[in-house]
C-alpha atoms as a PDB file:
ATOM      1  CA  UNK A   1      68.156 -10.287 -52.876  1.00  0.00           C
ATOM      2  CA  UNK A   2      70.249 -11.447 -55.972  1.00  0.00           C
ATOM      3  CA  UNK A   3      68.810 -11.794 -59.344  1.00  0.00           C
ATOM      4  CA  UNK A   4      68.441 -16.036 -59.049  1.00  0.00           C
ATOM      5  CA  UNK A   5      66.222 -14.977 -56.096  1.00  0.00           C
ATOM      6  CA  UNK A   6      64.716 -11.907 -57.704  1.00  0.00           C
ATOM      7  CA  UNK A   7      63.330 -13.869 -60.813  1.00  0.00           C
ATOM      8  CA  UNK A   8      62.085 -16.385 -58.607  1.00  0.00           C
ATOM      9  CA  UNK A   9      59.804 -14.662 -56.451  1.00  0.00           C
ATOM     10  CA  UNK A  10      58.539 -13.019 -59.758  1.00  0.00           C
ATOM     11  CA  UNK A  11      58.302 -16.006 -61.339  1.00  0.00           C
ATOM     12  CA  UNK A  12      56.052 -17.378 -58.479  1.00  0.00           C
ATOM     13  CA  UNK A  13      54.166 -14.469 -57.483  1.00  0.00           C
ATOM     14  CA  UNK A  14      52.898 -14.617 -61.600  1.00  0.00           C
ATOM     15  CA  UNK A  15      52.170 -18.320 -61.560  1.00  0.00           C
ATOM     16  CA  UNK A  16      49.950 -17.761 -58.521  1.00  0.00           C
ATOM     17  CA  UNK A  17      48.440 -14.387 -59.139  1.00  0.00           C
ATOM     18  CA  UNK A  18      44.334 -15.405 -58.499  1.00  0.00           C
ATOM     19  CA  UNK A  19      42.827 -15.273 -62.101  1.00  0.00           C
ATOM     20  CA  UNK A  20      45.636 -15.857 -64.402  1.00  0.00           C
ATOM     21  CA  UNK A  21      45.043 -19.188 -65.378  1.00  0.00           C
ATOM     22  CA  UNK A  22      48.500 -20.409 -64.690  1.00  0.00           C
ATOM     23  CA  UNK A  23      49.096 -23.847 -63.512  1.00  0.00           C
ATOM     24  CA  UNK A  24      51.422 -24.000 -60.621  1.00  0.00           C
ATOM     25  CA  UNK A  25      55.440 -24.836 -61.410  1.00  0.00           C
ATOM     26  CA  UNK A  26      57.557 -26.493 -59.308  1.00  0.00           C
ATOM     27  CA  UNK A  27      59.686 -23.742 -56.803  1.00  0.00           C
ATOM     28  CA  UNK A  28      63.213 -23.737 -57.114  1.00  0.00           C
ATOM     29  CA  UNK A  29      64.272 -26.002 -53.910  1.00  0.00           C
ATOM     30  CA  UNK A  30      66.305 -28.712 -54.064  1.00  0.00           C
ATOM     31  CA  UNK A  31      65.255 -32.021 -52.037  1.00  0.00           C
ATOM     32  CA  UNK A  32      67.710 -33.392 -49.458  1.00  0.00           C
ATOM     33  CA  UNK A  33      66.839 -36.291 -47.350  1.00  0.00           C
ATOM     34  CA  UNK A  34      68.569 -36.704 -43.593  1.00  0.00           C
ATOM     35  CA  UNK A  35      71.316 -39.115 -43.630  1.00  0.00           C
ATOM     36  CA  UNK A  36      69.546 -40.811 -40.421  1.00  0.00           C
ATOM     37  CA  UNK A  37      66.808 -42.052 -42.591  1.00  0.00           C
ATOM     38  CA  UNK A  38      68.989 -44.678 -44.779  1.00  0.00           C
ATOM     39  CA  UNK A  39      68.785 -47.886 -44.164  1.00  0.00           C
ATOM     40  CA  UNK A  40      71.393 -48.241 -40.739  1.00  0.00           C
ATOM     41  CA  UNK A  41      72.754 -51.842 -42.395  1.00  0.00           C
ATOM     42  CA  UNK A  42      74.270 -50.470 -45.230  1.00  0.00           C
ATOM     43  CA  UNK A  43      77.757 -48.850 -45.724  1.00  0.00           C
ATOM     44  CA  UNK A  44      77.831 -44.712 -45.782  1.00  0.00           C
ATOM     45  CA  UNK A  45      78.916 -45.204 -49.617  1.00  0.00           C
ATOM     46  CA  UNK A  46      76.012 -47.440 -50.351  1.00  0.00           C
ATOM     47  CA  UNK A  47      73.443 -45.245 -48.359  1.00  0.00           C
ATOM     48  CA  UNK A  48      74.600 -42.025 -50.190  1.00  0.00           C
ATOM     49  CA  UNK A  49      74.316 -43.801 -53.461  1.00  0.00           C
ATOM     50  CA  UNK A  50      70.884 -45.101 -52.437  1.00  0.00           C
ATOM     51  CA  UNK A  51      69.945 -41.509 -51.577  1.00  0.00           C
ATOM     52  CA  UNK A  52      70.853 -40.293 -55.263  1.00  0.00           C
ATOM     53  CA  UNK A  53      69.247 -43.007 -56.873  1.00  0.00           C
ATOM     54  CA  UNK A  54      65.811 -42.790 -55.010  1.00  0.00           C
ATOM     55  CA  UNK A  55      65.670 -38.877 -56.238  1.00  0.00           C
ATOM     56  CA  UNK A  56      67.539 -37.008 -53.644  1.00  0.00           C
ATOM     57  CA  UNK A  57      70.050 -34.241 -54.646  1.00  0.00           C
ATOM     58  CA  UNK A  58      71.503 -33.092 -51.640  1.00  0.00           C
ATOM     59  CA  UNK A  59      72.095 -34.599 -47.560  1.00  0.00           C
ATOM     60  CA  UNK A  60      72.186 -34.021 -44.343  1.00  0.00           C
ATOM     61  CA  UNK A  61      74.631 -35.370 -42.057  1.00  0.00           C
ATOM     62  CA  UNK A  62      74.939 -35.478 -38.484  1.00  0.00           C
ATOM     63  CA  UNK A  63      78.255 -34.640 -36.949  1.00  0.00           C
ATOM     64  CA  UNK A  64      81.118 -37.148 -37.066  1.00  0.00           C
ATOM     65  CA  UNK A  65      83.828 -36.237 -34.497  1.00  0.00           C
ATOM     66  CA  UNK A  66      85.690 -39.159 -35.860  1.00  0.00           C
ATOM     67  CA  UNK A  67      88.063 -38.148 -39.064  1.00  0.00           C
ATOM     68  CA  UNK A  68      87.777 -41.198 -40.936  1.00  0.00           C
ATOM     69  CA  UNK A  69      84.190 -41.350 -40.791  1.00  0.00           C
ATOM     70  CA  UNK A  70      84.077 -38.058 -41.804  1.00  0.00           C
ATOM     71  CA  UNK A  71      86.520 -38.373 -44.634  1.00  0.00           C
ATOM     72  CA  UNK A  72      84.593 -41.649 -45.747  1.00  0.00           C
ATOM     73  CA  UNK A  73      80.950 -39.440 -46.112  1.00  0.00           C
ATOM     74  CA  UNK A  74      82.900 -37.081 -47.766  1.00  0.00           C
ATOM     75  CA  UNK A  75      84.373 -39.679 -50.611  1.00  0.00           C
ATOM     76  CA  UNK A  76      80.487 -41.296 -50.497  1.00  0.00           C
ATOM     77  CA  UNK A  77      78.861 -37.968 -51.503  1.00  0.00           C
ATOM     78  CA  UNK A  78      81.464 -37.738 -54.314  1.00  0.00           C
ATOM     79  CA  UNK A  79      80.957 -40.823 -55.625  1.00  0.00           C
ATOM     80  CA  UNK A  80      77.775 -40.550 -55.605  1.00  0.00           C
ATOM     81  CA  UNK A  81      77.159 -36.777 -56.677  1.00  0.00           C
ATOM     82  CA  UNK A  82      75.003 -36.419 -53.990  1.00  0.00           C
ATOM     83  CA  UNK A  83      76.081 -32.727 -51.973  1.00  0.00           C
ATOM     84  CA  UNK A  84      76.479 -32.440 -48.673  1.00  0.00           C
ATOM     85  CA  UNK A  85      74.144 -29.152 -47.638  1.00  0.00           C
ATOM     86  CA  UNK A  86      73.846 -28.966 -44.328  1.00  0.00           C
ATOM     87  CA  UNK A  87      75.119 -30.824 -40.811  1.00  0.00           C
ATOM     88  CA  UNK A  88      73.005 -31.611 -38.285  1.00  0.00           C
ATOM     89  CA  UNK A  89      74.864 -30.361 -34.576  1.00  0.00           C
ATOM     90  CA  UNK A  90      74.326 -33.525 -32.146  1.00  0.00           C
ATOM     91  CA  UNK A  91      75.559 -32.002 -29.040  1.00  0.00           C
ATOM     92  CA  UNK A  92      72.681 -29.301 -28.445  1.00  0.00           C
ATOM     93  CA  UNK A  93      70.051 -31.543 -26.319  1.00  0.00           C
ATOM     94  CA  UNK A  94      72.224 -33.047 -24.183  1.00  0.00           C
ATOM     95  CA  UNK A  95      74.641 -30.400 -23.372  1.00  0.00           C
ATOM     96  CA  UNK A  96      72.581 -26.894 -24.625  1.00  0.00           C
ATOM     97  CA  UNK A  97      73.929 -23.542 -24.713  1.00  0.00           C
ATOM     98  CA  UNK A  98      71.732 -22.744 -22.569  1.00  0.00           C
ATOM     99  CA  UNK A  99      72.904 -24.296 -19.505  1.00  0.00           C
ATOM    100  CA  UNK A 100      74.069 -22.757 -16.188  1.00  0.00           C
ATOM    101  CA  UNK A 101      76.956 -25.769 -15.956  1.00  0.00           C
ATOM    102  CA  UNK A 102      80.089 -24.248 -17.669  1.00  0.00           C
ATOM    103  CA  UNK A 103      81.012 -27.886 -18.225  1.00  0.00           C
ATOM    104  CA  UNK A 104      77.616 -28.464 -20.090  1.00  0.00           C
ATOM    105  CA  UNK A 105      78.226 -24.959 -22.187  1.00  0.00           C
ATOM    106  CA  UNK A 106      81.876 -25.954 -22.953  1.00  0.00           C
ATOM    107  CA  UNK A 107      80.635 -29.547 -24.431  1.00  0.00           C
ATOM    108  CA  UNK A 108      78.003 -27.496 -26.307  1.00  0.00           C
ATOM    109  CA  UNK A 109      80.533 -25.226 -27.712  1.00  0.00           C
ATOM    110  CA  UNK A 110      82.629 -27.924 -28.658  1.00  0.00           C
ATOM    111  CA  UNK A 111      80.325 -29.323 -30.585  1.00  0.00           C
ATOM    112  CA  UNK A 112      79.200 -27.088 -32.470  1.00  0.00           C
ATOM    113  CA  UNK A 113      83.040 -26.380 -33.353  1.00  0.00           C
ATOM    114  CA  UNK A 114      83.397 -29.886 -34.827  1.00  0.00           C
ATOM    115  CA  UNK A 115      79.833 -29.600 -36.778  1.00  0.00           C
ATOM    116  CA  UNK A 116      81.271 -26.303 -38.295  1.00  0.00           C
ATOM    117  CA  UNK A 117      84.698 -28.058 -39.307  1.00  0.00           C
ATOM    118  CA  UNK A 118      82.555 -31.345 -40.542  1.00  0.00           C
ATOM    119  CA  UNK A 119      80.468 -28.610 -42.620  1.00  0.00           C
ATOM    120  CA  UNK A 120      83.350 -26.476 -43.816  1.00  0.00           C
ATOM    121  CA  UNK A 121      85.659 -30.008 -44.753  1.00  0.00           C
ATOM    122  CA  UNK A 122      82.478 -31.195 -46.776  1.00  0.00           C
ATOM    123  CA  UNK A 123      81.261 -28.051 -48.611  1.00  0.00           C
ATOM    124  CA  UNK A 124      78.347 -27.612 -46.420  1.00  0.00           C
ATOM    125  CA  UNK A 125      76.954 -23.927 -45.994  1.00  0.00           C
ATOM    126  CA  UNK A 126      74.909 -24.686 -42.581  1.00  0.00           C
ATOM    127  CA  UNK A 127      74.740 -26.113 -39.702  1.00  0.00           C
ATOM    128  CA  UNK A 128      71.244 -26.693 -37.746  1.00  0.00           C
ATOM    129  CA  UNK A 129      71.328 -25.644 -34.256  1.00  0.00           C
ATOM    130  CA  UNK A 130      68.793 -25.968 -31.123  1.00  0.00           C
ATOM    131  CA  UNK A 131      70.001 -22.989 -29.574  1.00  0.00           C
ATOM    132  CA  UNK A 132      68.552 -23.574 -25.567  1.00  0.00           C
ATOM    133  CA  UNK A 133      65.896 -25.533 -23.780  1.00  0.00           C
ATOM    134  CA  UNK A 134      63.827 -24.435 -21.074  1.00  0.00           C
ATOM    135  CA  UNK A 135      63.462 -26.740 -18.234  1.00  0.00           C
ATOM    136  CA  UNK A 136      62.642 -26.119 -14.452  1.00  0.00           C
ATOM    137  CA  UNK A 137      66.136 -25.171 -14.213  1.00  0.00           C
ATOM    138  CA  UNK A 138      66.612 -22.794 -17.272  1.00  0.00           C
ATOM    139  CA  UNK A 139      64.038 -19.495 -17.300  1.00  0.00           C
ATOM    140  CA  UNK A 140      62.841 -18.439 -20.759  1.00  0.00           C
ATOM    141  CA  UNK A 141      64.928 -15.288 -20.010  1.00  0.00           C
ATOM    142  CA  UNK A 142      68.128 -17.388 -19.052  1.00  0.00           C
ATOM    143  CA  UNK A 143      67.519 -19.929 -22.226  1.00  0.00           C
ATOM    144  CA  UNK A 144      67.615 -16.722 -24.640  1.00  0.00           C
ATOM    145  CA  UNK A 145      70.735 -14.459 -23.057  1.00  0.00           C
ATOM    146  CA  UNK A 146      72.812 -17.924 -22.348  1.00  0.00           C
ATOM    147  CA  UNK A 147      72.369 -19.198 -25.756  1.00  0.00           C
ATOM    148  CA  UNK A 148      72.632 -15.562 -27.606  1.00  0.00           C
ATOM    149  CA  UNK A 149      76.011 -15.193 -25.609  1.00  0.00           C
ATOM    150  CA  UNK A 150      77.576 -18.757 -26.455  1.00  0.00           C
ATOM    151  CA  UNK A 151      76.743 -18.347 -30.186  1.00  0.00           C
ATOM    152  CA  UNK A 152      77.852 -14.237 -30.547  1.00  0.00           C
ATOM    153  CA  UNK A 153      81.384 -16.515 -29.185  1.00  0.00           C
ATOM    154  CA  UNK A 154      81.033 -18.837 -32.422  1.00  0.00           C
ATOM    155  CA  UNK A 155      80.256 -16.183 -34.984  1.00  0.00           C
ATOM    156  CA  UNK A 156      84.258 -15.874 -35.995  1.00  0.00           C
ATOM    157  CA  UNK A 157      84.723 -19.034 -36.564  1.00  0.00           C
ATOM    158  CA  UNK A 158      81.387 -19.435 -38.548  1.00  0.00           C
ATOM    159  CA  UNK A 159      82.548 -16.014 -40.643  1.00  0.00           C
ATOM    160  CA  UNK A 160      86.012 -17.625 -41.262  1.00  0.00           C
ATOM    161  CA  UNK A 161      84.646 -21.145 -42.338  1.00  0.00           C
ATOM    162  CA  UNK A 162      82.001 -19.666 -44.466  1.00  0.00           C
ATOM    163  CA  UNK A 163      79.429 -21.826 -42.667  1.00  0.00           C
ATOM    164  CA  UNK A 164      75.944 -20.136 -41.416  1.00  0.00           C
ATOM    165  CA  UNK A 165      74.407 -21.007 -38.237  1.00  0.00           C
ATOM    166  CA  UNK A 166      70.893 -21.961 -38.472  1.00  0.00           C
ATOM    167  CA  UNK A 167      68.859 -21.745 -35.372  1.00  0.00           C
ATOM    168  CA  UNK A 168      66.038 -24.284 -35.111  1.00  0.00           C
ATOM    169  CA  UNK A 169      62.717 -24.059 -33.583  1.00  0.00           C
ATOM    170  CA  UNK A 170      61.682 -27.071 -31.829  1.00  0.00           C
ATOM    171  CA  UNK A 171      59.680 -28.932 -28.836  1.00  0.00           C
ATOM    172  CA  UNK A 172      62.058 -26.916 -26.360  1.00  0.00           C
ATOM    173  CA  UNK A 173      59.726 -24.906 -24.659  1.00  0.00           C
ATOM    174  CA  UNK A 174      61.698 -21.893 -26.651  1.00  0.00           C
ATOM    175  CA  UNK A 175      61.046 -19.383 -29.412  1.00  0.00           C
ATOM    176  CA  UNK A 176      57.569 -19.971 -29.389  1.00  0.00           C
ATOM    177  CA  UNK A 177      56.302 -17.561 -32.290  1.00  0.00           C
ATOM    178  CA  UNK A 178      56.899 -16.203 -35.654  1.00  0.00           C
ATOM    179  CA  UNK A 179      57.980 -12.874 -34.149  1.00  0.00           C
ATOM    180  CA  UNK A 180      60.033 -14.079 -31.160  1.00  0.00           C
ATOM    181  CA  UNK A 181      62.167 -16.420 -33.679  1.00  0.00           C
ATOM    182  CA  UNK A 182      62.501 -13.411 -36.319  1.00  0.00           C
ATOM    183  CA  UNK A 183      63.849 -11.014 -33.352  1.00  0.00           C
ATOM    184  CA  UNK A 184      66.344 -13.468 -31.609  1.00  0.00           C
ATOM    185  CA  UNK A 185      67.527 -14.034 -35.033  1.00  0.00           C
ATOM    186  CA  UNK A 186      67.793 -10.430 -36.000  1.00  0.00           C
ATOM    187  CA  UNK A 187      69.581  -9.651 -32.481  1.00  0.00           C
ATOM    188  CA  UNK A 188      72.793 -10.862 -33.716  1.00  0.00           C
ATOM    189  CA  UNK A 189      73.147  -8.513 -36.909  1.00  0.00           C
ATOM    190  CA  UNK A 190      75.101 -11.220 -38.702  1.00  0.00           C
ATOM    191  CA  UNK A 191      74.541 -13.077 -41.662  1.00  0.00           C
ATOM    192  CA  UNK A 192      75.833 -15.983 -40.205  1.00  0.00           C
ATOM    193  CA  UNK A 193      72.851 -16.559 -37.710  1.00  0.00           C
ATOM    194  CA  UNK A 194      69.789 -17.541 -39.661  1.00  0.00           C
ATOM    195  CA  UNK A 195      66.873 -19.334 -39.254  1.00  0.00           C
ATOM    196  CA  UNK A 196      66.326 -22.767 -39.798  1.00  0.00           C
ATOM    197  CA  UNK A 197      62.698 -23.225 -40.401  1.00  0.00           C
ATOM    198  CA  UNK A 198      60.999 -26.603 -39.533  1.00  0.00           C
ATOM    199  CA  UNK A 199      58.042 -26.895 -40.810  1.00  0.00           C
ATOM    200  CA  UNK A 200      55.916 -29.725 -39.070  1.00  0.00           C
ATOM    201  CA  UNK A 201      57.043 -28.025 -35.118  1.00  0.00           C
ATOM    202  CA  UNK A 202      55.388 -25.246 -35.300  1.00  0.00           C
ATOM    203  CA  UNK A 203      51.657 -27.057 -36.073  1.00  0.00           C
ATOM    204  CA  UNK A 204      51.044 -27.576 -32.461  1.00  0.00           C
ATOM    205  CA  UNK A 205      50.644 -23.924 -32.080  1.00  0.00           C
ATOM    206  CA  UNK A 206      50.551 -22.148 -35.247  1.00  0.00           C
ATOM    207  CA  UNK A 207      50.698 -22.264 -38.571  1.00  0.00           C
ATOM    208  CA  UNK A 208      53.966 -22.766 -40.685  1.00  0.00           C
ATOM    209  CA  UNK A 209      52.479 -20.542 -43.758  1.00  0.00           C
ATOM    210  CA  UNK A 210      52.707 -17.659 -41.224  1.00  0.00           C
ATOM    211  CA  UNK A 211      55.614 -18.401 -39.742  1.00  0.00           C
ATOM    212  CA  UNK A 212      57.221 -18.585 -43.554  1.00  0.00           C
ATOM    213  CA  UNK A 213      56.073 -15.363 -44.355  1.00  0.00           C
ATOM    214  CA  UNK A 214      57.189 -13.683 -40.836  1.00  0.00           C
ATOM    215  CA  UNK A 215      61.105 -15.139 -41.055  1.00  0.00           C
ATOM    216  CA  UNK A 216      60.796 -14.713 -44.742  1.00  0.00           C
ATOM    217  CA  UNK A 217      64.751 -13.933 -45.941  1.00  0.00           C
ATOM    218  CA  UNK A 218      65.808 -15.332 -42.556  1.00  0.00           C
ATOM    219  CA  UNK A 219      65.299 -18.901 -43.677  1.00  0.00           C
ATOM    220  CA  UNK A 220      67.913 -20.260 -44.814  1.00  0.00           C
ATOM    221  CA  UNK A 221      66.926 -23.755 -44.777  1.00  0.00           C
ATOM    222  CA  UNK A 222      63.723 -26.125 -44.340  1.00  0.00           C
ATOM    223  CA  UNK A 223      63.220 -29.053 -42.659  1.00  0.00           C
ATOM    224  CA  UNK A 224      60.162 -30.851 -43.778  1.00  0.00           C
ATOM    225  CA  UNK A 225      58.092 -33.620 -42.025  1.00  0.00           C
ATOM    226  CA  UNK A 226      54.113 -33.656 -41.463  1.00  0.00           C
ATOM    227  CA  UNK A 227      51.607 -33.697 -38.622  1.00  0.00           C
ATOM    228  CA  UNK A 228      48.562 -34.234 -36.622  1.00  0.00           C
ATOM    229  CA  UNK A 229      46.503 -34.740 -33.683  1.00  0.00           C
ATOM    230  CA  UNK A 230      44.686 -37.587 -32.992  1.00  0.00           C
ATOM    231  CA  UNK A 231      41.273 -36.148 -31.205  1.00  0.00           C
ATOM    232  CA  UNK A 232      43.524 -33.299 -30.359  1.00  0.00           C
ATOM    233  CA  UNK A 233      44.915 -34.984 -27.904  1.00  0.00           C
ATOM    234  CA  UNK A 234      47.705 -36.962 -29.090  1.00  0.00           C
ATOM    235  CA  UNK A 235      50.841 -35.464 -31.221  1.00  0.00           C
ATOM    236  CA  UNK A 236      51.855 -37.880 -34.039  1.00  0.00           C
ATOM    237  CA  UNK A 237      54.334 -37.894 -36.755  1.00  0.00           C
ATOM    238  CA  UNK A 238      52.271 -39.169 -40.248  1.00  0.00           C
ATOM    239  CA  UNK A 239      53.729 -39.232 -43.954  1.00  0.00           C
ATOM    240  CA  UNK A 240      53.972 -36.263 -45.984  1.00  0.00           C
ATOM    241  CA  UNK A 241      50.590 -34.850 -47.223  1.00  0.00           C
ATOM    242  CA  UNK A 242      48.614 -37.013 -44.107  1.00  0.00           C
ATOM    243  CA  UNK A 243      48.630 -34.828 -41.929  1.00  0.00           C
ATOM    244  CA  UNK A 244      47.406 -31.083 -40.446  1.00  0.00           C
ATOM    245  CA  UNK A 245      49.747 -29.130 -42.688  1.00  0.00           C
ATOM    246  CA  UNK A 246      48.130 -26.957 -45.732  1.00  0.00           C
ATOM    247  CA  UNK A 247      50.810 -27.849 -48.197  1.00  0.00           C
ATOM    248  CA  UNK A 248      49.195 -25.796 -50.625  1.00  0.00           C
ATOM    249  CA  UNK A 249      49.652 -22.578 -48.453  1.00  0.00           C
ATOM    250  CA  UNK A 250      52.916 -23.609 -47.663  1.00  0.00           C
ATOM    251  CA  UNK A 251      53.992 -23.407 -51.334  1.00  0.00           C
ATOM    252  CA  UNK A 252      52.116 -20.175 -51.561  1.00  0.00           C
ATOM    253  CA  UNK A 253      54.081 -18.521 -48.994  1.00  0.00           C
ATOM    254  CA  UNK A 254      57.760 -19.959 -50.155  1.00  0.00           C
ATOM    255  CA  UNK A 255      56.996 -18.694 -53.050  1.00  0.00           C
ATOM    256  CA  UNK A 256      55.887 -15.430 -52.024  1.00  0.00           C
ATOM    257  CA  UNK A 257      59.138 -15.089 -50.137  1.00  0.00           C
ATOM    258  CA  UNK A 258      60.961 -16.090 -52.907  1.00  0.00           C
ATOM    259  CA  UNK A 259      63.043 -18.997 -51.115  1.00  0.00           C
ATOM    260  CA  UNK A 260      65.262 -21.002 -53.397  1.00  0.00           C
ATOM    261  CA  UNK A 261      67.325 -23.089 -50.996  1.00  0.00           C
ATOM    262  CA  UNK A 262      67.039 -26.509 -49.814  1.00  0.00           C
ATOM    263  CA  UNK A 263      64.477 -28.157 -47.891  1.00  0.00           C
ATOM    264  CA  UNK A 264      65.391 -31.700 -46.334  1.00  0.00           C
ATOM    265  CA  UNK A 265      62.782 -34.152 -45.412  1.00  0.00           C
ATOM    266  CA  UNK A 266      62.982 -35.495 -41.944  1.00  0.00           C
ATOM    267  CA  UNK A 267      60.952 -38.517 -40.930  1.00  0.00           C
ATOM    268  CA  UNK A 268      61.416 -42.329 -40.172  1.00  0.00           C
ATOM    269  CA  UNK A 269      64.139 -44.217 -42.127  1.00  0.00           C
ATOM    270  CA  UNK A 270      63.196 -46.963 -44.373  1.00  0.00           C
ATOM    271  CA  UNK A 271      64.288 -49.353 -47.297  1.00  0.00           C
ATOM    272  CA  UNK A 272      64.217 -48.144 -50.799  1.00  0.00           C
ATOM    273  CA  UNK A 273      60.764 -48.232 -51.882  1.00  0.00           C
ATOM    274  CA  UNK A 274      59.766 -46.071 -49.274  1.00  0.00           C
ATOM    275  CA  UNK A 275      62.650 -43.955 -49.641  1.00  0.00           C
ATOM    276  CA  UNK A 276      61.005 -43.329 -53.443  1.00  0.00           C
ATOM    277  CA  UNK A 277      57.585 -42.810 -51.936  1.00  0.00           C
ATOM    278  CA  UNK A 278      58.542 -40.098 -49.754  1.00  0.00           C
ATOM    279  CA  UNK A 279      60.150 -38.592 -52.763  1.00  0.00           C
ATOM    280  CA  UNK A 280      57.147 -38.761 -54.974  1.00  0.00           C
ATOM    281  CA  UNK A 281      55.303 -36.838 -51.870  1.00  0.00           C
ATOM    282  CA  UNK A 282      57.860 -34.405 -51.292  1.00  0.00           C
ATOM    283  CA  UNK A 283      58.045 -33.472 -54.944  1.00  0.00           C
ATOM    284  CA  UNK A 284      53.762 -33.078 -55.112  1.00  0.00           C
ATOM    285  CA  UNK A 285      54.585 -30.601 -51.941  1.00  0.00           C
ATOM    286  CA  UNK A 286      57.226 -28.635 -53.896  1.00  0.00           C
ATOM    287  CA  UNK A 287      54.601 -28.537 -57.188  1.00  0.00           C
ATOM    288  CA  UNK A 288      52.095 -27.078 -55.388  1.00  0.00           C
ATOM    289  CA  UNK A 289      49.727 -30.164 -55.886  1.00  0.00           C
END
């Protein structure tokens, strides 16, 4: 823990101690919004600069095999002062790690090479990985020593970039719990495997305050999006604060944990005033309100 970190989780554990009459303060995360959710019509320059002027102070970008495409987001989130935190691998449902086709694994790998070079040639620290997807085809066991193998391969070039890998839990039938995502995680011994903590997938069948608190200093990002059932039946996608998700207790346990990092909100694109709505929500979530 360094001392930004350090005085942070004080700071927080202080403002929420029961009975001290503190109001709430803001935690220390910066809001980044996916580059996917920008209006598709406009240019990359005029969607970064949109981002920025809605309230964003960070993105998320997919990966861009292409150079100039990559060069232009770069010279958008300059202009703009808008950084770069994070890229978002593409390859990893269509061709996972986890797959018994070499082909399929060698497309995966690739992939993920080109979303570490995006990240390192933009100053971004992550990039999000689904690390395996269990299917009739892949076993639970298979999904977790296929994928472990493929990424202990990618480590190096993570370490030499200076880009972490952050492994994603999602609808893939894989890392189902708290403690199952904290041990893969911790099987690699590296610091450039973390976790990548979504926040709205793990409502289905648990309870993303617990799951905080379990990963704790593994996170080293957060997607955020929110969540609910209709009759309990029927999974849908709502806007922030609409849904399932205790947003209070989620700001109790990032505090608690003392995360400082970035969390990126992830939900349908729009034009600009909704862009500035789900800003307004997002900061309410990050002010404990």
């Amino acid at each position: 823990m360094n001392r930004r970190t350090f005085l942070a989780a004080g700071a927080a554990a202080t403002l929420l101690r029961p009975g001290s009459g503190t109001a709430s303060a803001r935690l220390p995360i910066k809001k980044a919004v996916e580059f996917e959710m920008l209006p598709k019509s406009m240019s990359i320059a005029d969607r970064f600069q949109l981002a920025r002027d809605v309230g964003f102070e960070q993105i998320e970008c997919p990966t861009m095999p292409d150079e100039h495409e990559a060069e232009e987001a770069k010279k958008a989130a300059e202009k703009a002062g808008l950084n770069i935190h994070s890229v978002m691998n593409m390859a990893h449902w269509e061709y996972p790690l986890s797959s018994a086709d070499p082909a399929v694994v060698a497309k995966s790998v690739k992939g993920m090479e080109t979303s570490l070079r995006n990240a390192h040639f933009w100053g971004a620290d992550t990039v999000l990985l689904v690390p395996a997807v269990v299917n009739a085809q892949t076993s639970y066991h298979d999904a977790w020593v296929r994928s472990q193998e493929q990424i202990r391969k990618l480590i190096p070039m993570a370490q030499e970039l200076k880009v972490i890998i952050g492994i994603e839990e999602v609808w893939n039938k894989f890392l189902l719990s708290p403690l199952e995502f904290a041990r893969y995680v911790d099987e690699f011994s590296s610091p450039w495997v973390r976790a990548y903590f979504d926040v709205g997938n793990v409502v289905i069948s648990g309870y993303p305050q617990d799951w905080i608190r379990t990963l704790g200093k593994r996170i080293v990002k957060l997607h955020i999006k929110d969540f609910k059932f209709e009759k309990r039946q029927k999974a849908e996608w709502v806007p922030l604060r609409e849904g399932e998700i205790n947003w209070p207790e989620v700001y109790k346990a990032l505090a608690e944990i003392g995360y400082a990092g970035t969390a990126t909100v992830e939900l349908e694109g729009g034009k600009e005033a909704y862009l500035r709505e789900v800003n307004r929500r997002f900061e309410l979530i990050l002010s404990g309100a």
